[in-house]
C-alpha atoms as a PDB file:
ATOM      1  CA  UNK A   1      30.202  -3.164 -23.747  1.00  0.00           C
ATOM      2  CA  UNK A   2      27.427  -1.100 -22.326  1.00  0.00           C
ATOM      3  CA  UNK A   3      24.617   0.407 -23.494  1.00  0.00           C
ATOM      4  CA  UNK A   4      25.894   3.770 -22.705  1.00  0.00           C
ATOM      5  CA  UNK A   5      28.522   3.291 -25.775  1.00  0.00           C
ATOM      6  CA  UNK A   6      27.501   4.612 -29.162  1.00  0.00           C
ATOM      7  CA  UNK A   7      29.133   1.290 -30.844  1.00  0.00           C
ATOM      8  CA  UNK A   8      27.264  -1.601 -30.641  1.00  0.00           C
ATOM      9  CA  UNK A   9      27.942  -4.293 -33.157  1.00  0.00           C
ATOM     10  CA  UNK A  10      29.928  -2.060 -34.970  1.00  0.00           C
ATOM     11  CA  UNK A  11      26.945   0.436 -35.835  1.00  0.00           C
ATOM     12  CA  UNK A  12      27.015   3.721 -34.988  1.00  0.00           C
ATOM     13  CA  UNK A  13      24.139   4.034 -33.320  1.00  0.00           C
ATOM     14  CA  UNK A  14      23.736   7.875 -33.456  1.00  0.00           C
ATOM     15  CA  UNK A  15      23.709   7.554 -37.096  1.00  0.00           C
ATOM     16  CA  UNK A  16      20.756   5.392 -37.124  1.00  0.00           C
ATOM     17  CA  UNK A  17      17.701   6.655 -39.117  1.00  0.00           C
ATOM     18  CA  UNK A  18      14.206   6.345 -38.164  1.00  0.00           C
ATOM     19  CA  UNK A  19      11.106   5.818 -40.496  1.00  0.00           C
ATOM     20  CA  UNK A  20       8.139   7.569 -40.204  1.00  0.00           C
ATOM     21  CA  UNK A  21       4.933   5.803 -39.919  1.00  0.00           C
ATOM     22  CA  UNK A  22       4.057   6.648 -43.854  1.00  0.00           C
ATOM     23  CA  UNK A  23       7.317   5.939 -44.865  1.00  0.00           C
ATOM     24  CA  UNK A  24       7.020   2.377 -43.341  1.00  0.00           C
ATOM     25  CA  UNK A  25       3.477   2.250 -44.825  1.00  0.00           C
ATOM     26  CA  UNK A  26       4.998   2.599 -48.379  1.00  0.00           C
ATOM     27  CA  UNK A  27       7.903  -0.067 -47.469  1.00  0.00           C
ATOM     28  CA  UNK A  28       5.356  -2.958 -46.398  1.00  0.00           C
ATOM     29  CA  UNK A  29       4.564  -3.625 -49.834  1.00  0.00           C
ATOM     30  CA  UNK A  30       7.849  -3.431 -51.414  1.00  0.00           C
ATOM     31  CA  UNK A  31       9.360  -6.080 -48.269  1.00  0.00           C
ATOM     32  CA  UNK A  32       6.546  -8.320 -48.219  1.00  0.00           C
ATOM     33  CA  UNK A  33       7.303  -8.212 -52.316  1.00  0.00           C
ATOM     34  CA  UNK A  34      10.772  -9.438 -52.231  1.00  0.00           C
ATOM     35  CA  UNK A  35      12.700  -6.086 -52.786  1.00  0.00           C
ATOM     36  CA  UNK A  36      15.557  -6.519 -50.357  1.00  0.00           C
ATOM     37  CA  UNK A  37      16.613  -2.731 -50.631  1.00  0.00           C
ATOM     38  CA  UNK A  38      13.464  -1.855 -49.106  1.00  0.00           C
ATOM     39  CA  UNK A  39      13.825  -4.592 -46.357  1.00  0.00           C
ATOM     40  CA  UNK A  40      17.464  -3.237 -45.592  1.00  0.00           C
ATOM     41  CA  UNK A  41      16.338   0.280 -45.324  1.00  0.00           C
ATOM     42  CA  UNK A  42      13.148  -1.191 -43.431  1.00  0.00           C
ATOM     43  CA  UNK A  43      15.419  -2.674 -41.230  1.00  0.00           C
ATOM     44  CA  UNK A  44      18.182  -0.339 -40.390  1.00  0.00           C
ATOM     45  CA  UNK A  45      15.198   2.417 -39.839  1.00  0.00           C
ATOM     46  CA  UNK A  46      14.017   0.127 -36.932  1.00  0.00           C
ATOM     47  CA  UNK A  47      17.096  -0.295 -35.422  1.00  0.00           C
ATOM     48  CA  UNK A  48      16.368   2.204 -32.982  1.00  0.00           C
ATOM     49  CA  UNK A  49      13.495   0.470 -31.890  1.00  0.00           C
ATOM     50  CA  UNK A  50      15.565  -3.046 -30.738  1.00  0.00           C
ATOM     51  CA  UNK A  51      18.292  -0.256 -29.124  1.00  0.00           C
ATOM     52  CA  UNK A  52      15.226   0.848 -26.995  1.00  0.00           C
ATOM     53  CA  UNK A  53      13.916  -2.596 -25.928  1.00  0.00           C
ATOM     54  CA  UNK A  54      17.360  -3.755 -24.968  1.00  0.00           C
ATOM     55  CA  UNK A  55      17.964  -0.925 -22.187  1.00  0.00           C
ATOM     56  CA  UNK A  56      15.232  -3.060 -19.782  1.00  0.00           C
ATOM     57  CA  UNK A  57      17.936  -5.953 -19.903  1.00  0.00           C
ATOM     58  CA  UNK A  58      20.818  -4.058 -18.577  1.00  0.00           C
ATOM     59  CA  UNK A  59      22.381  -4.573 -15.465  1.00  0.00           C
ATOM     60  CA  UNK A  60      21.853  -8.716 -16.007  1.00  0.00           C
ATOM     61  CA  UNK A  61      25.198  -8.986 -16.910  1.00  0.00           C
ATOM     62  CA  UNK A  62      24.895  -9.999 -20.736  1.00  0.00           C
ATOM     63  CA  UNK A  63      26.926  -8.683 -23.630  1.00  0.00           C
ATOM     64  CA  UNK A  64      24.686  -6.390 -25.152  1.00  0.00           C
ATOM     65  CA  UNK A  65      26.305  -7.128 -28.685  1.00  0.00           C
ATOM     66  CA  UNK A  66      24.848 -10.424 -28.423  1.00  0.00           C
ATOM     67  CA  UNK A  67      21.750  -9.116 -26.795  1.00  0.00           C
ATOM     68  CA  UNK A  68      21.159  -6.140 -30.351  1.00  0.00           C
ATOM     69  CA  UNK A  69      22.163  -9.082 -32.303  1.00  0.00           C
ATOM     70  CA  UNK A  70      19.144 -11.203 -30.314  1.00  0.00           C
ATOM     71  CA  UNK A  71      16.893  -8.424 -30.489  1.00  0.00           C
ATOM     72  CA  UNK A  72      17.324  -7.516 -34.422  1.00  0.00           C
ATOM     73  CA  UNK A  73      15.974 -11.241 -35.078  1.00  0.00           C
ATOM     74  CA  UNK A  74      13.171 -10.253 -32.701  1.00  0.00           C
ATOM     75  CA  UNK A  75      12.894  -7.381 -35.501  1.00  0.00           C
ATOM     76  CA  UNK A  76      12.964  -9.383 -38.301  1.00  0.00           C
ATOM     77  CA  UNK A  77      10.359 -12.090 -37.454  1.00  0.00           C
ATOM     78  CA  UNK A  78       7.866  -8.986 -36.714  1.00  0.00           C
ATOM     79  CA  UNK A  79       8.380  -7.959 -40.374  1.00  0.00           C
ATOM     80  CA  UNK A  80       7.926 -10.884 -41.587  1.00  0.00           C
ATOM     81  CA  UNK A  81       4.871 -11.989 -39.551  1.00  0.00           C
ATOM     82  CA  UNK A  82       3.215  -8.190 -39.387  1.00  0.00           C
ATOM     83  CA  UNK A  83      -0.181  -8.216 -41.080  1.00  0.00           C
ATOM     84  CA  UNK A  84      -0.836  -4.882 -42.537  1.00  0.00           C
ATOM     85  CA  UNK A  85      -4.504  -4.788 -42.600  1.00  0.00           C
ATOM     86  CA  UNK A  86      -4.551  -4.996 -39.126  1.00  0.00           C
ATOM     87  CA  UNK A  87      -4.932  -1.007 -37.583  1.00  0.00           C
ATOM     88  CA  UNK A  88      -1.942  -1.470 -35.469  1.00  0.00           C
ATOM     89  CA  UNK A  89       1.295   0.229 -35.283  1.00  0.00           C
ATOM     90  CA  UNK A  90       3.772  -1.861 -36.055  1.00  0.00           C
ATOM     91  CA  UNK A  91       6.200  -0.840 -33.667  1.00  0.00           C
ATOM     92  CA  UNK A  92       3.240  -2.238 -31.101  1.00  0.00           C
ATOM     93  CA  UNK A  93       3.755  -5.887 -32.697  1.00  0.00           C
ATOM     94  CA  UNK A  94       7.106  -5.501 -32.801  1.00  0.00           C
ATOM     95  CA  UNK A  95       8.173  -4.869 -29.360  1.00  0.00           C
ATOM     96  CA  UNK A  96       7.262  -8.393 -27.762  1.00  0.00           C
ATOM     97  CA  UNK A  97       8.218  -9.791 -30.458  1.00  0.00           C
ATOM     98  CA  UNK A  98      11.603  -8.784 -29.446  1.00  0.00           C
ATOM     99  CA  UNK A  99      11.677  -9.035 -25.982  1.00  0.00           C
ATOM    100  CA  UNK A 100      10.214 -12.420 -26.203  1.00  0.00           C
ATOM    101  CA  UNK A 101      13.181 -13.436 -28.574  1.00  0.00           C
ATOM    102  CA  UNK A 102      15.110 -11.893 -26.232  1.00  0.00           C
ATOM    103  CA  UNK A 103      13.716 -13.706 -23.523  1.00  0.00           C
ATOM    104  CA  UNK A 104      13.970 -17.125 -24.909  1.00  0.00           C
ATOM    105  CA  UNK A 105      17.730 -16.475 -25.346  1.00  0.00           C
ATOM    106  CA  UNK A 106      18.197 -15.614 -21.759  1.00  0.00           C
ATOM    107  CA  UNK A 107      16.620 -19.290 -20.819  1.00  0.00           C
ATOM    108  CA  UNK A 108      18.183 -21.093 -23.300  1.00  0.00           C
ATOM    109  CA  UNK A 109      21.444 -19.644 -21.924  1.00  0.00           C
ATOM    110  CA  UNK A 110      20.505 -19.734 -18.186  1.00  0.00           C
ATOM    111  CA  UNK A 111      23.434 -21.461 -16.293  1.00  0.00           C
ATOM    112  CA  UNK A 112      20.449 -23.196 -14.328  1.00  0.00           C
ATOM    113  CA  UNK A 113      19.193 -25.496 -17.309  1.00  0.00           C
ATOM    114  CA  UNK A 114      15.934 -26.118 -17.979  1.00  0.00           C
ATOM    115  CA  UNK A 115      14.306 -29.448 -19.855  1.00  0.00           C
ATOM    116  CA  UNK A 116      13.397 -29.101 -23.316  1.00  0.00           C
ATOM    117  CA  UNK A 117      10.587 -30.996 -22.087  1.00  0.00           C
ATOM    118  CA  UNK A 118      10.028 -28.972 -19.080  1.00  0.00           C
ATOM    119  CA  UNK A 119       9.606 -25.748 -21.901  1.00  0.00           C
ATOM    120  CA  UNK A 120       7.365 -26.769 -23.852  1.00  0.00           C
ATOM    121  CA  UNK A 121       4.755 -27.868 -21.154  1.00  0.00           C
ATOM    122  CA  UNK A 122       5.082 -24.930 -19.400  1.00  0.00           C
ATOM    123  CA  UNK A 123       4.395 -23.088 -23.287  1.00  0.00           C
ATOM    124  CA  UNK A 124       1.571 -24.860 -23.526  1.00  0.00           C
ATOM    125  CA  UNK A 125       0.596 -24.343 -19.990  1.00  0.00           C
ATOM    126  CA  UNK A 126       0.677 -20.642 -21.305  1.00  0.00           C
ATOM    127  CA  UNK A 127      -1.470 -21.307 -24.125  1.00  0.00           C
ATOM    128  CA  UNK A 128      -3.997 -22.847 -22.546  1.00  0.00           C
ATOM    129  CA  UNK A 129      -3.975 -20.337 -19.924  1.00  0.00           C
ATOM    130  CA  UNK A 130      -5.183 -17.693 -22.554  1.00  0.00           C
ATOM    131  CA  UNK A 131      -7.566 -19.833 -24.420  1.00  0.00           C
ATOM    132  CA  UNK A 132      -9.722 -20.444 -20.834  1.00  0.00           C
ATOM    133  CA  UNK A 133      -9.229 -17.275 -19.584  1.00  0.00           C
ATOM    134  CA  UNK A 134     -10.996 -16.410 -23.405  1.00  0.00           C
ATOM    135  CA  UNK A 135     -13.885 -18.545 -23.205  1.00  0.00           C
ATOM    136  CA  UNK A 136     -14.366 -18.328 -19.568  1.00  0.00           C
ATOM    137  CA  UNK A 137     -13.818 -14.267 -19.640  1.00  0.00           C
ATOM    138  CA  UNK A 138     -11.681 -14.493 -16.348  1.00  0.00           C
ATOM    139  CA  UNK A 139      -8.295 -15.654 -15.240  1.00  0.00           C
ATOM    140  CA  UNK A 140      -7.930 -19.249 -15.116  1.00  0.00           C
ATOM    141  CA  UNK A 141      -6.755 -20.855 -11.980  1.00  0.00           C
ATOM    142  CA  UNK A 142      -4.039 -23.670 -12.002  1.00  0.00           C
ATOM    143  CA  UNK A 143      -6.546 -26.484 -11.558  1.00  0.00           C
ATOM    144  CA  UNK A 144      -8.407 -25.566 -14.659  1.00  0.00           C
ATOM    145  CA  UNK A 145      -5.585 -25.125 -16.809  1.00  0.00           C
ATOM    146  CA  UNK A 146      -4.347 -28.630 -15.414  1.00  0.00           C
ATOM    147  CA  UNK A 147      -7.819 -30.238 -16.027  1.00  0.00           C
ATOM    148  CA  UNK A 148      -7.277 -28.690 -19.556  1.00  0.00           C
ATOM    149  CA  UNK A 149      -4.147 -30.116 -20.385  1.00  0.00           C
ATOM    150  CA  UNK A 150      -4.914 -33.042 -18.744  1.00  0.00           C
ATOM    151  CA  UNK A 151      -1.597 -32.850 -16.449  1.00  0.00           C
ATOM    152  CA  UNK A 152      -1.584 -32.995 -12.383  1.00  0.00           C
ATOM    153  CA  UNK A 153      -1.897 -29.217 -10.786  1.00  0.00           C
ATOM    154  CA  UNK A 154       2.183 -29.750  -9.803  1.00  0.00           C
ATOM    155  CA  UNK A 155       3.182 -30.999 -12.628  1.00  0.00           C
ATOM    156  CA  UNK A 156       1.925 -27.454 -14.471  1.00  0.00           C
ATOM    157  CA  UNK A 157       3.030 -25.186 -11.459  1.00  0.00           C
ATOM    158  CA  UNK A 158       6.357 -26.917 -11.196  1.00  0.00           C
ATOM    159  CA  UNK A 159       6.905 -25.897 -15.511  1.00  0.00           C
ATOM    160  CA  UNK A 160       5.739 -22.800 -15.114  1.00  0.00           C
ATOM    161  CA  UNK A 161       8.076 -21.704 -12.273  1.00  0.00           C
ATOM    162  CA  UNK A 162      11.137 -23.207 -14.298  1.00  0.00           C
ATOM    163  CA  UNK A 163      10.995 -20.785 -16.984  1.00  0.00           C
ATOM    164  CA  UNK A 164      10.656 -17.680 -14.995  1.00  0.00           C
ATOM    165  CA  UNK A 165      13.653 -15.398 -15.204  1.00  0.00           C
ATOM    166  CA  UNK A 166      15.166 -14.198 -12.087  1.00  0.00           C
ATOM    167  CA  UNK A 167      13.220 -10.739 -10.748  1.00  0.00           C
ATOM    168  CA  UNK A 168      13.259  -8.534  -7.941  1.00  0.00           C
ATOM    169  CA  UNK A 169      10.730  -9.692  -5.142  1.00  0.00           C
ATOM    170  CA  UNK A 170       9.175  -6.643  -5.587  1.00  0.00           C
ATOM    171  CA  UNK A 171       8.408  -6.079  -9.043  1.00  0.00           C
ATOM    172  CA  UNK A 172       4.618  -6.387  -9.840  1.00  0.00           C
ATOM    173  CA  UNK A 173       3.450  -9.057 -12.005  1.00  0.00           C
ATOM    174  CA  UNK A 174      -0.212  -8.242 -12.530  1.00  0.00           C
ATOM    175  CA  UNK A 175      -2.358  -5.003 -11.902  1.00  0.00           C
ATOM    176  CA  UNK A 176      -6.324  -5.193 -12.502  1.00  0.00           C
ATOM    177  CA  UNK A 177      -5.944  -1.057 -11.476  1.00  0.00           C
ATOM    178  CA  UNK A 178      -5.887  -2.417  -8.046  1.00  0.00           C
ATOM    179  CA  UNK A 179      -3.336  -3.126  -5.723  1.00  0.00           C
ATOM    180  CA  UNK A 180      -0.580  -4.442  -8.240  1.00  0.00           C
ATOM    181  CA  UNK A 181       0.289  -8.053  -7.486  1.00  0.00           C
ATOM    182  CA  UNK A 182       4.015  -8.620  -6.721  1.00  0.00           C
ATOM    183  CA  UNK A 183       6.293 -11.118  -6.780  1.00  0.00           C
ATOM    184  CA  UNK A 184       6.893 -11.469  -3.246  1.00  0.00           C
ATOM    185  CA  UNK A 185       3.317 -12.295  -2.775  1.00  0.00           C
ATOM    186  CA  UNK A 186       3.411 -15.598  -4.640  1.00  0.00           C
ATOM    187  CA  UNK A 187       6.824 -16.539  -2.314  1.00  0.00           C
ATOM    188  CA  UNK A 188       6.389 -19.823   0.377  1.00  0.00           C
ATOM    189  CA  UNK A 189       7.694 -18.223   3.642  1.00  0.00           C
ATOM    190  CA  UNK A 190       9.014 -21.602   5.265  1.00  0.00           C
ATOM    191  CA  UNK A 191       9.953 -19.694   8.555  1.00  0.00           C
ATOM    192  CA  UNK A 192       6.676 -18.187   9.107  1.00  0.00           C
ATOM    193  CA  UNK A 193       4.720 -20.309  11.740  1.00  0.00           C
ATOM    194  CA  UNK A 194       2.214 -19.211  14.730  1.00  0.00           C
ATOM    195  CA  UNK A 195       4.625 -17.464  16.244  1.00  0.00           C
ATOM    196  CA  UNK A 196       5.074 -14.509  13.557  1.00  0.00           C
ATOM    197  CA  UNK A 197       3.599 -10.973  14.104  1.00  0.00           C
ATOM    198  CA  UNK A 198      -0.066 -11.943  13.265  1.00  0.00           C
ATOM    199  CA  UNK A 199      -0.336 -13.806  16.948  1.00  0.00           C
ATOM    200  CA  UNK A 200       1.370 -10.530  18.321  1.00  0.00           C
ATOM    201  CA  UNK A 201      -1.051  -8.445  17.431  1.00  0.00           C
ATOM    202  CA  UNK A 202      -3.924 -11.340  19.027  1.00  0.00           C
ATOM    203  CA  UNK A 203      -4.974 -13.088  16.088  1.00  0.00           C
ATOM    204  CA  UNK A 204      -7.537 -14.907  17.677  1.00  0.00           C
ATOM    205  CA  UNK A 205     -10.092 -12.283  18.367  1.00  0.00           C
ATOM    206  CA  UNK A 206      -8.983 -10.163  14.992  1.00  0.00           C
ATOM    207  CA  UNK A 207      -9.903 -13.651  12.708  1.00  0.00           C
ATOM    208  CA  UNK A 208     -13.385 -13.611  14.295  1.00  0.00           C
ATOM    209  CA  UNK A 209     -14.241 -10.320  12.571  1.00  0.00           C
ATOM    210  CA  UNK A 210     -13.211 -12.287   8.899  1.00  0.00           C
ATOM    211  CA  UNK A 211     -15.651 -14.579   7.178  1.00  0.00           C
ATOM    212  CA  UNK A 212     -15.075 -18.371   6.371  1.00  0.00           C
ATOM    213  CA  UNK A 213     -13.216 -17.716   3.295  1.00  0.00           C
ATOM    214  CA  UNK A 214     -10.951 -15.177   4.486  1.00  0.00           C
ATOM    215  CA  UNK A 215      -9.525 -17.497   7.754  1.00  0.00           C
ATOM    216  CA  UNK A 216      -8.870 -19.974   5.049  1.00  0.00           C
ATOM    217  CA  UNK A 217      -6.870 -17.883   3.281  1.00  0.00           C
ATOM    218  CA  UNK A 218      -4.847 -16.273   6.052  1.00  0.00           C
ATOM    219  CA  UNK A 219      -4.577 -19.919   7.492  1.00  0.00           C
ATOM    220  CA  UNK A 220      -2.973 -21.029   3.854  1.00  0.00           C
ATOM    221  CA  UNK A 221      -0.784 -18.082   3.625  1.00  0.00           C
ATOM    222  CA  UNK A 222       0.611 -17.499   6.969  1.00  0.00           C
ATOM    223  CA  UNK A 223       0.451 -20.468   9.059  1.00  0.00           C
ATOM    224  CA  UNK A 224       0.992 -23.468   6.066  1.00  0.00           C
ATOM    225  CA  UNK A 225       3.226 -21.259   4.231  1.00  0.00           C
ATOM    226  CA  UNK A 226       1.622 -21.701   1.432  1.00  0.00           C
ATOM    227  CA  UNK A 227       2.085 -19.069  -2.302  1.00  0.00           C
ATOM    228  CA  UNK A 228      -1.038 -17.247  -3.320  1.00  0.00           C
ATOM    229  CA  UNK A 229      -0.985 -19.658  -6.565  1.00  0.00           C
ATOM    230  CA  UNK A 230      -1.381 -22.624  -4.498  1.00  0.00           C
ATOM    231  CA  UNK A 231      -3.846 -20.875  -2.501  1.00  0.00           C
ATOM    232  CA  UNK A 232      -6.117 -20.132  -5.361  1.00  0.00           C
ATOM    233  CA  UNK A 233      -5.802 -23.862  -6.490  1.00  0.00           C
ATOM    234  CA  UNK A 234      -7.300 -25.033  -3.469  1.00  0.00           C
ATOM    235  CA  UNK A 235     -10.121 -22.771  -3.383  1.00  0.00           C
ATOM    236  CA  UNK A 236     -10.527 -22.467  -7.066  1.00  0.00           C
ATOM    237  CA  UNK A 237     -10.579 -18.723  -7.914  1.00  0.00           C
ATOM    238  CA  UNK A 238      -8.169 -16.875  -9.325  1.00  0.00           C
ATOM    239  CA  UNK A 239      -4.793 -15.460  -7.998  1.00  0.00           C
ATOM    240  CA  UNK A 240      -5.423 -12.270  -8.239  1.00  0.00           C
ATOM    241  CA  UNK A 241      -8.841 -12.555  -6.357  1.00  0.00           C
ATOM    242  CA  UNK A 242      -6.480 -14.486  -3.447  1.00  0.00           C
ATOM    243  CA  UNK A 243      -4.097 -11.111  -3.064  1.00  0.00           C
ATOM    244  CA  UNK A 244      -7.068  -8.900  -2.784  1.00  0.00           C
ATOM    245  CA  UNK A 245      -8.896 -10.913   0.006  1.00  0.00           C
ATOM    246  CA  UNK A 246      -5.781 -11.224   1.526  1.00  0.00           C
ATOM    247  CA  UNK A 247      -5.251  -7.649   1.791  1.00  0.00           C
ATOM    248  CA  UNK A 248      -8.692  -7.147   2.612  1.00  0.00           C
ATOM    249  CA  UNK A 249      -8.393  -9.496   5.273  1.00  0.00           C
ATOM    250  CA  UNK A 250      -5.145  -8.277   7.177  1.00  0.00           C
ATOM    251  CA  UNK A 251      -6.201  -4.295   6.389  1.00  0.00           C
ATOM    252  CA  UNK A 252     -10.057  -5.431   8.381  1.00  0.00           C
ATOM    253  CA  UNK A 253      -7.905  -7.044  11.200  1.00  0.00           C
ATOM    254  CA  UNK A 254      -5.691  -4.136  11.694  1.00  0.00           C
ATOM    255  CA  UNK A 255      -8.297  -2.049  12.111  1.00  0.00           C
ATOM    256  CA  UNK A 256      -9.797  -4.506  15.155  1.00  0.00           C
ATOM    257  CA  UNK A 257      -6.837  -4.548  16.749  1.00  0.00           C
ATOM    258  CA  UNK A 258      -6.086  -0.421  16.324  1.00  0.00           C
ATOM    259  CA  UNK A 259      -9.567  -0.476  18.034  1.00  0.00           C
ATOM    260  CA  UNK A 260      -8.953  -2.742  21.099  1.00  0.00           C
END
């Protein structure tokens, strides 16, 4: 079925109400009380809002039955976790609450399984992740988040790259309001050796005009092959800071060799 179909899970989904921010502001009390009228109508009035978050998953090939059924418990665990003194819209809570649900049943379901084990450490690879990058008020690179959970540098990378889903090469993955960071950039080119485009254009006398850091960098990427994560583990700063020096780097050398 697909999610051009009114029917999904036999609702009617132009039928479906929607609440109004006051109206859900006099329901929070009467759910969070026990009443399970108001839950049901709490419920059904946010329906709308898992029909919504589903549309990104389309075109993956999933029953999108299963995926509103998925999403609604995404819905539910927001209600039932939402803290109403906090000033935040609760359809802002909601909505990764949902697609993470949704998320976790696309791994668990993945024809290419992944460890239970495997999960969890790269979960708490995650977590850790945001507590440094808290208390040290930047991103944190893979050797620190190894060093804090006490786990070799491959062992996390290796985790973390199980779980991902499966994405386009080109669709970003983090944006400081920068250049946007894609997925492409963090991809190990085996193929690309010394005799790819950057000796065409002579590399030799363009890397002169780069500092110390930079050659390292270019060296990494484009002659060992090597992704911009494994990059920033080796020089210890963050992958994000790697894809702007390497931009930096090629955009400086372009201009040398436009000038020659």
């Amino acid at each position: 079925m697909s999610c051009g179909k009114v029917e999904i899970c036999g609702v009617d989904t132009s039928t479906l109400p929607v609440l109004t921010n006051e109206r859900m502001r006099e329901l929070f009390p009467l759910v969070h009380g026990g009443d399970k009228a108001a839950r049901e109508e709490f419920i059904r009035g946010n329906l709308r809002l898992v029909l919504s978050v589903i549309q990104r998953f389309s075109g993956r090939g999933e029953n999108v039955d299963d995926l509103f059924q998925v999403g609604c418990i995404g819905l539910i665990k927001a209600l039932d976790n939402f803290d109403v003194s906090q000033n935040v819209r609760f359809s802002t809570y909601a909505v990764p609450m949902i697609i993470g649900e949704i998320r976790r049943y696309l791994r668990d379901n993945n024809p290419i399984r992944v460890s239970r084990s495997l999960r969890d450490t790269a979960y708490k690879a995650l977590q850790a992740r945001d507590r440094l990058q808290y208390a040290l008020g930047r991103e944190a690179t893979v050797d620190e988040i190894a060093q804090e959970m006490h786990l070799p540098v491959e062992d996390v990378v290796f985790a973390l790259e199980a779980i991902q889903d499966p994405v386009s090469l080109f669709e970003p993955i983090y944006n400081d309001g920068g250049d946007a960071l894609y997925i492409m950039d963090q991809v190990r080119d085996e193929n690309t050796k010394d005799e790819n485009w950057l000796e065409e254009i002579s590399i030799k006398d363009a890397l002169q005009h780069l500092n110390e850091r930079e050659k390292k960098i270019l060296r990494l990427r484009f002659f060992e092959g090597r992704t911009q994560m494994e990059v920033a583990g080796e020089i210890g700063i963050s992958q994000a800071q790697v894809s702007r020096l390497e931009k930096n780097a090629l955009l400086h050398m372009r201009k040398h060799v436009q000038v020659q």
